[in-house]
C-alpha atoms as a PDB file:
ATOM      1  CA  UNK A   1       5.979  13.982  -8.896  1.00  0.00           C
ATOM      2  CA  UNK A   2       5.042  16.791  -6.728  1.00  0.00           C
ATOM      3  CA  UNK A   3       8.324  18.586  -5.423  1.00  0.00           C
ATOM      4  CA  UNK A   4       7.109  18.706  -1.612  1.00  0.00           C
ATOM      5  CA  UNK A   5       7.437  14.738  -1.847  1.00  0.00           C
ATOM      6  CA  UNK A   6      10.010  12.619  -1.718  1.00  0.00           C
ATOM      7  CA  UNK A   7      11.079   8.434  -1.871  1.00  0.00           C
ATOM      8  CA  UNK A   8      13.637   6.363  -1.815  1.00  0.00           C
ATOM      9  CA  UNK A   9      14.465   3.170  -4.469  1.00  0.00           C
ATOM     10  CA  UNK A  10      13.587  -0.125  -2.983  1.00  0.00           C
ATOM     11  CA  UNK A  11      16.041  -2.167  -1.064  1.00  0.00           C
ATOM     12  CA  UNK A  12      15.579  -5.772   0.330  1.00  0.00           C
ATOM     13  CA  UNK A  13      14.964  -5.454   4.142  1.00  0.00           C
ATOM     14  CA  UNK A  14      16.781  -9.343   4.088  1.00  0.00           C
ATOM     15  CA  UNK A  15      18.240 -11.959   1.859  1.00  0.00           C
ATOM     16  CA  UNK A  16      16.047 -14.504   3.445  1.00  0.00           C
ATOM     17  CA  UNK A  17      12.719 -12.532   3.345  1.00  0.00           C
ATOM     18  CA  UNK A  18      12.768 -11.317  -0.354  1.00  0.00           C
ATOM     19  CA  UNK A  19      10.809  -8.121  -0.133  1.00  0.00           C
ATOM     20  CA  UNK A  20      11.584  -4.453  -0.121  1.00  0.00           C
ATOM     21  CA  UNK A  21      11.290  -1.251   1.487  1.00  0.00           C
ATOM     22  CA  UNK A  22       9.960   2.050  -0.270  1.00  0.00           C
ATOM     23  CA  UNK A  23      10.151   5.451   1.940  1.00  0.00           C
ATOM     24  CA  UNK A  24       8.424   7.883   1.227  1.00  0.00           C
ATOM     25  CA  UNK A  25       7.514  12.040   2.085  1.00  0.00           C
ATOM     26  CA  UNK A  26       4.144  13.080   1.747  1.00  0.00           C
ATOM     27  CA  UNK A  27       3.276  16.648   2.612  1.00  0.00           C
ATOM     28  CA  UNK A  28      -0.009  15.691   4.144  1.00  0.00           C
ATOM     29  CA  UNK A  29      -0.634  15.370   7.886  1.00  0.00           C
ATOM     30  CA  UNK A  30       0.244  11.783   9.356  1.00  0.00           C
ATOM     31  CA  UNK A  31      -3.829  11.109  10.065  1.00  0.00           C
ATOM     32  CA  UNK A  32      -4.555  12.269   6.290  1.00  0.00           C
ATOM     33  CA  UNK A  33      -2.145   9.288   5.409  1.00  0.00           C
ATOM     34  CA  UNK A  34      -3.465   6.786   7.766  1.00  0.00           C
ATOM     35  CA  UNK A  35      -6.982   7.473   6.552  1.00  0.00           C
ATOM     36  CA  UNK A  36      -5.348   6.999   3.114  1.00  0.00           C
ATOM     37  CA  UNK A  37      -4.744   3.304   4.493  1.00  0.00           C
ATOM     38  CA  UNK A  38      -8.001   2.742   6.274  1.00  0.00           C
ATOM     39  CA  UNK A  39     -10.534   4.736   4.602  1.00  0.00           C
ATOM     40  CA  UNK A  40     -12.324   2.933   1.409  1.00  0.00           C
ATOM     41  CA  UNK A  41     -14.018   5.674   0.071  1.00  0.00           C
ATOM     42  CA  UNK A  42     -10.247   6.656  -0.041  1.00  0.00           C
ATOM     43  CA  UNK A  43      -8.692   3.548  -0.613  1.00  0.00           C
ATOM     44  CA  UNK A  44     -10.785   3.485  -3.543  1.00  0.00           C
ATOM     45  CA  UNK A  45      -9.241   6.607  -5.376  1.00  0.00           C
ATOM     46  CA  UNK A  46      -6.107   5.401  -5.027  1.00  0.00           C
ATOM     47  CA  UNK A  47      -5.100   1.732  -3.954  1.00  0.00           C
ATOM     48  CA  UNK A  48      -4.434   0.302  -7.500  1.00  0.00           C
ATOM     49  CA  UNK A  49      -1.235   1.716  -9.767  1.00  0.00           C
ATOM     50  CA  UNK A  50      -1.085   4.068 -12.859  1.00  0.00           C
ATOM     51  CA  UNK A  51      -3.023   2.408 -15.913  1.00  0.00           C
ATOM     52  CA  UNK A  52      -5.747   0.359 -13.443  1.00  0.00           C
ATOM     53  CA  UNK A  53      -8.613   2.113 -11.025  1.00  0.00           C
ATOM     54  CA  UNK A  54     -10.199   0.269  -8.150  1.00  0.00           C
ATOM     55  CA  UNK A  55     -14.266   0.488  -8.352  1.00  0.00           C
ATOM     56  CA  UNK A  56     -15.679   1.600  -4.354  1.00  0.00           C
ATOM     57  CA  UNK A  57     -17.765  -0.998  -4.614  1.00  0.00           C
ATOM     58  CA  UNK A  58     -15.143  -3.881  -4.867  1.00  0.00           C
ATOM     59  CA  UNK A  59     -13.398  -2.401  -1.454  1.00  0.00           C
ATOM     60  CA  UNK A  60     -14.127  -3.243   1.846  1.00  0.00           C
ATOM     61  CA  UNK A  61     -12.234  -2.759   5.614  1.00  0.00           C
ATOM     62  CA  UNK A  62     -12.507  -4.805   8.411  1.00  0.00           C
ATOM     63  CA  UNK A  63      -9.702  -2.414  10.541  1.00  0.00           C
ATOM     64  CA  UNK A  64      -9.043  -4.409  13.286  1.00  0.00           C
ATOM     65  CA  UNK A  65      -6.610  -7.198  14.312  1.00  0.00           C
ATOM     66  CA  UNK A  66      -7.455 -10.353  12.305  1.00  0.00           C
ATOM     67  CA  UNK A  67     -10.021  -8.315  10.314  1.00  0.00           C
ATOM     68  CA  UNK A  68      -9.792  -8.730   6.629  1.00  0.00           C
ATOM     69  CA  UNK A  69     -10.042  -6.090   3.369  1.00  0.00           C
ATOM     70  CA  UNK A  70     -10.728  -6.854  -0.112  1.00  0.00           C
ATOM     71  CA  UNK A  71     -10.725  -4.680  -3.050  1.00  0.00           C
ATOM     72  CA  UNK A  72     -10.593  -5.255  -6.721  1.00  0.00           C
ATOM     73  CA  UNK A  73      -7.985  -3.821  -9.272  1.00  0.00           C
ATOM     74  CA  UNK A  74      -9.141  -3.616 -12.829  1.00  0.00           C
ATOM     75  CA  UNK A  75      -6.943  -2.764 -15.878  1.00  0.00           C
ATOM     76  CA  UNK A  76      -8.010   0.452 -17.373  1.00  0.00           C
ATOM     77  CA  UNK A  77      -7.415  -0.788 -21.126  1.00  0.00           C
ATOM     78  CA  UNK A  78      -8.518  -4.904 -20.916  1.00  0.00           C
ATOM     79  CA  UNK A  79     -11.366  -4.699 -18.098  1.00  0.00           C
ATOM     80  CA  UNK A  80      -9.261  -7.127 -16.423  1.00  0.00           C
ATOM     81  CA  UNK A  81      -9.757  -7.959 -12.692  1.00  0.00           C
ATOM     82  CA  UNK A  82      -7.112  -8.217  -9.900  1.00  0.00           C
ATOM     83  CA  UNK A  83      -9.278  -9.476  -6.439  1.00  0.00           C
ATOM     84  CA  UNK A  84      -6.918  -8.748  -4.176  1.00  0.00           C
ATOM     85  CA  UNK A  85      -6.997  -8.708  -0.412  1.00  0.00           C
ATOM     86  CA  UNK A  86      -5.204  -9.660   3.397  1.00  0.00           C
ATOM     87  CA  UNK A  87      -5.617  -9.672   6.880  1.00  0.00           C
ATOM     88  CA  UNK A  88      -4.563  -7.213   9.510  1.00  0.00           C
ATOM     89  CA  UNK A  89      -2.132  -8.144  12.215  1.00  0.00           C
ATOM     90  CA  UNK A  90      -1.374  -5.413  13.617  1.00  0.00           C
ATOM     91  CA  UNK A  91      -3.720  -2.060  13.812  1.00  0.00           C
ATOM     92  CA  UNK A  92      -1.835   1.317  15.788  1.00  0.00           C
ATOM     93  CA  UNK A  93      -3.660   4.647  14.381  1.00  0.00           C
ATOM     94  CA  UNK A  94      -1.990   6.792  13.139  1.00  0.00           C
ATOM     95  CA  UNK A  95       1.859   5.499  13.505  1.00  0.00           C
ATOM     96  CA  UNK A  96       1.716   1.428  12.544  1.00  0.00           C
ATOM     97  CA  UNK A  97      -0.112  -0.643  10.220  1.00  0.00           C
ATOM     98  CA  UNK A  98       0.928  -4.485   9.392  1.00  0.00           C
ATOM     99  CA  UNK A  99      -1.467  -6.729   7.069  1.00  0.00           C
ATOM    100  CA  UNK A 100      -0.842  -9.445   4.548  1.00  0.00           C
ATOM    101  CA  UNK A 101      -1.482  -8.798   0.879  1.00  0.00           C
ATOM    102  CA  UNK A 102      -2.287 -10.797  -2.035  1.00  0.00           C
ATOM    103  CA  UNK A 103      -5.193 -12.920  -3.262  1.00  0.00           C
ATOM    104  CA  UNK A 104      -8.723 -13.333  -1.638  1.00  0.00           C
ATOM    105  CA  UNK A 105      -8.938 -16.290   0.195  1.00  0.00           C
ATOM    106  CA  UNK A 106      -5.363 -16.462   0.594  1.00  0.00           C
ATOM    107  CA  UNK A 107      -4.633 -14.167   3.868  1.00  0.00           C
ATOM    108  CA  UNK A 108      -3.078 -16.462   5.586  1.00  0.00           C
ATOM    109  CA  UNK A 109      -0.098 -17.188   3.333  1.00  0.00           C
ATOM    110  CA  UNK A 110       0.277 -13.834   1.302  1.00  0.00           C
ATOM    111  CA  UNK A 111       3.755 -11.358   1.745  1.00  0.00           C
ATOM    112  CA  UNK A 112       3.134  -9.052   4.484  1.00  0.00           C
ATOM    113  CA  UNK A 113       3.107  -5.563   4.389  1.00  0.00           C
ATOM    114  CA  UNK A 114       4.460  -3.230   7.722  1.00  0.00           C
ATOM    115  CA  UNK A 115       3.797   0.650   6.757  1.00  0.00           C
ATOM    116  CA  UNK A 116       4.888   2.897   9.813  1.00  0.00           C
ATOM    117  CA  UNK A 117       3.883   6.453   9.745  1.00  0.00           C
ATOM    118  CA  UNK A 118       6.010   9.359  11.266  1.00  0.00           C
ATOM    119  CA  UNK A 119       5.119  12.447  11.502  1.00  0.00           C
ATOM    120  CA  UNK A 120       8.072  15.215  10.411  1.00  0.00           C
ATOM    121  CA  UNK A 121       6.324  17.807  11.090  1.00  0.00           C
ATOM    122  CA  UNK A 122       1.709  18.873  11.064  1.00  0.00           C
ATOM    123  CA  UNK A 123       1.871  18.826   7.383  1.00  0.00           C
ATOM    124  CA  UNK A 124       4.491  16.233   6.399  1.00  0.00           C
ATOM    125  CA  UNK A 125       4.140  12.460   6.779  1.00  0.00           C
ATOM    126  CA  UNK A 126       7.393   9.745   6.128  1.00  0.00           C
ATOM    127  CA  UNK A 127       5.985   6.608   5.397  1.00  0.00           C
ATOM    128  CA  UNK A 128       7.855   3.399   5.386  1.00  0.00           C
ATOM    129  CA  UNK A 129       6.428   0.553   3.662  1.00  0.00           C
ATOM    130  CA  UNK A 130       8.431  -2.582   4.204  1.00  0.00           C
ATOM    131  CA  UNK A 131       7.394  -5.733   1.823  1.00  0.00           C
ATOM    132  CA  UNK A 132       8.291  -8.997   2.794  1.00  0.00           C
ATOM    133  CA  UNK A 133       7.515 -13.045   1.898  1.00  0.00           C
ATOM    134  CA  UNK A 134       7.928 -12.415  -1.759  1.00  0.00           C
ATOM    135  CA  UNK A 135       9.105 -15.282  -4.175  1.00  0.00           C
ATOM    136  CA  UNK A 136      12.761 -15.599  -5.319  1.00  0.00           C
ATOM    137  CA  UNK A 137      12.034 -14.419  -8.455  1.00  0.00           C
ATOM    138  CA  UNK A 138      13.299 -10.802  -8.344  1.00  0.00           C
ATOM    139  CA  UNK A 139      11.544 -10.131 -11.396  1.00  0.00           C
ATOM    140  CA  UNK A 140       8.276 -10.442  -9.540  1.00  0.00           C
ATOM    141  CA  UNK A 141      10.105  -8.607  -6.540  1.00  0.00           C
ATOM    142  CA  UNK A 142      10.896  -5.771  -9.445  1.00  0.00           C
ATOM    143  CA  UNK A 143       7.363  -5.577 -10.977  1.00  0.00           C
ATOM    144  CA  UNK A 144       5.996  -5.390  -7.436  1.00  0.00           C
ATOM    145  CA  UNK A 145       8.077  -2.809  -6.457  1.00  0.00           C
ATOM    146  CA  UNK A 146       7.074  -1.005  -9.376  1.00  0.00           C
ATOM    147  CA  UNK A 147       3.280  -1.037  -9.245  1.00  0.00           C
ATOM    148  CA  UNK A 148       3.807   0.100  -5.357  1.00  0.00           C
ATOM    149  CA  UNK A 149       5.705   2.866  -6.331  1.00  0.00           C
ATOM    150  CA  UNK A 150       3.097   3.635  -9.065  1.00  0.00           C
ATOM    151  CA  UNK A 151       0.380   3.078  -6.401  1.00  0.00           C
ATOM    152  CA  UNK A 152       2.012   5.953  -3.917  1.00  0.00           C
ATOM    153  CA  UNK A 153       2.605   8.043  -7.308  1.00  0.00           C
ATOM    154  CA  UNK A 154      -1.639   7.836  -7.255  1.00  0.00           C
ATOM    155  CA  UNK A 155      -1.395   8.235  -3.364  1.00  0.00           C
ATOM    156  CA  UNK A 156       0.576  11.224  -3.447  1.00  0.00           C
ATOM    157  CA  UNK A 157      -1.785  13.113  -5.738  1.00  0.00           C
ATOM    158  CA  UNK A 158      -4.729  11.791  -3.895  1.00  0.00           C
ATOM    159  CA  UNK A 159      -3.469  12.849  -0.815  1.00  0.00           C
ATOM    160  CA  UNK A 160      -2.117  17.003  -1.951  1.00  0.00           C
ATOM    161  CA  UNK A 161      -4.884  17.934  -4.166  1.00  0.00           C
END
């Protein structure tokens, strides 16, 4: 991990909402991170954990309220495909983002994902990525957290180079 960023282990936001919360420092600028988020040619370096890549062609951004964005995770090793996909509720460049996330064609009924961006200072970003509407399974809860974490690991070099 690059030494200019920093997170925080995963904590559910409530008992009722399984979910959790990952916070982390990047030492990019707040829009850099936002167009992280928004960006597909970007999203496409990076929106997938360690192990899988995410072809540009499978990603696409409808960035408004009620648009919807797909993309496509595949395993690195199998060739196996993840569609994946959600719906944006709420759209406030560059400090709030709130979408669902899960399977295409399910947008409606997927977790939901709030990420608020706050800029610490021109060249460092604190992201908070809250998680929520997850089964009660916290072994799904655990493997989520981990590819998200993996996913920002990607996001972080993406984002410094």
């Amino acid at each position: 991990m690059n030494s200019d960023a920093t997170h925080t282990d995963a904590v559910a936001p409530r008992d009722e909402e399984p979910g959790f919360t990952i916070v982390r420092d990047f030492a990019a600028s707040r829009d850099r991170v936002w167009d992280a988020w928004t960006n597909p040619d970007i999203m496409a370096l990076w929106y997938h954990p360690k192990g899988l890549h995410t072809p540009r062609e499978s990603v696409s951004v409808d960035l408004r309220e009620g648009g919807l964005y797909t993309y496509t995770m595949v395993d690195n090793d199998t060739g196996e495909e993840f569609p994946t996909g959600g719906k944006y509720h709420r759209v406030e460049r560059p400090f709030r983002l709130d979408f669902s996330w899960g399977n295409q064609g399910e947008e409606d009924t997927s977790p939901l994902v709030r990420i608020v961006f706050e800029e610490i200072d021109a060249a460092t970003t604190r992201m908070t990525f809250t998680l929520t509407g997850l089964p009660q399974d916290s072994g799904v809860v655990n493997g989520i957290t981990e590819g998200w974490n993996s996913a920002f690991d990607v996001l972080e070099a993406t984002i410094t180079e």
